[in-house]
Protein backbone atom coordinates (compact mmCIF):
# COMPACT_ATOMS: atom_id res chain seq x y z
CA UNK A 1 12.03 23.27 -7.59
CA UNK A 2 9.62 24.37 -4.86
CA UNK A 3 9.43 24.67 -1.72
CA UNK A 4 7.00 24.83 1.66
CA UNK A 5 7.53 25.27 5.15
CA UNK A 6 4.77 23.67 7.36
CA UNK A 7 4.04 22.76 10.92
CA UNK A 8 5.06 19.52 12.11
CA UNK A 9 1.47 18.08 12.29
CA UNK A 10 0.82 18.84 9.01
CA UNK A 11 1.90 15.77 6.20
CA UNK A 12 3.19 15.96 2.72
CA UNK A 13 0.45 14.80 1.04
CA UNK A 14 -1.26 17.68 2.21
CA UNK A 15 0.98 20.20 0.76
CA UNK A 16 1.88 18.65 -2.41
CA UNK A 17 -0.51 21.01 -4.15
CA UNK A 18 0.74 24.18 -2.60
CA UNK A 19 4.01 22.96 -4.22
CA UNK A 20 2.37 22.42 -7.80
CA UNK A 21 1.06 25.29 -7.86
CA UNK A 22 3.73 27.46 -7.25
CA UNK A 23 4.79 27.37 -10.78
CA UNK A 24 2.84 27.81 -13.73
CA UNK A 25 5.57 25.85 -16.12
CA UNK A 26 4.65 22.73 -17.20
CA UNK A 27 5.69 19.74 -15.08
CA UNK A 28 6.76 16.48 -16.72
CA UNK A 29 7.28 14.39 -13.62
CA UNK A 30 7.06 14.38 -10.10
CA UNK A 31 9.73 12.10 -7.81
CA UNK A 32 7.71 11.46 -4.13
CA UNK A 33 8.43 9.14 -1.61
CA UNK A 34 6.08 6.95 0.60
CA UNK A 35 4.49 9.84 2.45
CA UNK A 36 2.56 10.86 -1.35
CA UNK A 37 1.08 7.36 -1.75
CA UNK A 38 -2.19 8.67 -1.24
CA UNK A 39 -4.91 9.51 -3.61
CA UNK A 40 -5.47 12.93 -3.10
CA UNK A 41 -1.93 13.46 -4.67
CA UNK A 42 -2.22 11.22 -7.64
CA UNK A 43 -5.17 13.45 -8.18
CA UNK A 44 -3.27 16.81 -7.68
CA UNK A 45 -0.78 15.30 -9.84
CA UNK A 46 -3.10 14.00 -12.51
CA UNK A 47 -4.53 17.80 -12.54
CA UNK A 48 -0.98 19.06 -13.28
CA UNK A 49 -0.86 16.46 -16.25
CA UNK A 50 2.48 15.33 -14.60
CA UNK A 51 3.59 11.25 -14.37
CA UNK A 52 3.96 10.96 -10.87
CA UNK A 53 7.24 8.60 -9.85
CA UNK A 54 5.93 7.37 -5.67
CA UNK A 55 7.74 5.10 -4.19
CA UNK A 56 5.27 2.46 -2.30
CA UNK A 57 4.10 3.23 1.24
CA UNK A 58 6.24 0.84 3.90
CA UNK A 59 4.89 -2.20 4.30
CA UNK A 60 2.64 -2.28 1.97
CA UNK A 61 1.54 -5.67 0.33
CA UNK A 62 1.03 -6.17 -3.47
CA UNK A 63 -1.40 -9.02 -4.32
């Protein structure tokens, strides 16, 4: 488990990799919601070699 404390202007995605990176055991999965859709954390979490588990943004449209 890790954790972050950040200013309220500042989003998740941003900080996922602070959180990654604050352990240097192997990581198996990440569970993220909505706010991690992005691709800059898919690519933190491909770098970690993890199988990232993100729920779908709201609203968002599958075609």
């Amino acid at each position: 488990m890790a954790v972050t404390l950040s200013a309220p202007n500042v989003t998740d995605a941003e900080v996922l990799s602070n959180l990654l990176t604050q352990t240097h055991r192997r990581i198996n999965v990440t569970s993220d919601d909505g706010a991690d859709d992005t691709r800059q954390c898919y690519e933190t979490i491909r770098i970690k070699r993890a199988i990232p588990l993100i729920l779908p943004r709201r609203g968002i449209i599958f075609g």
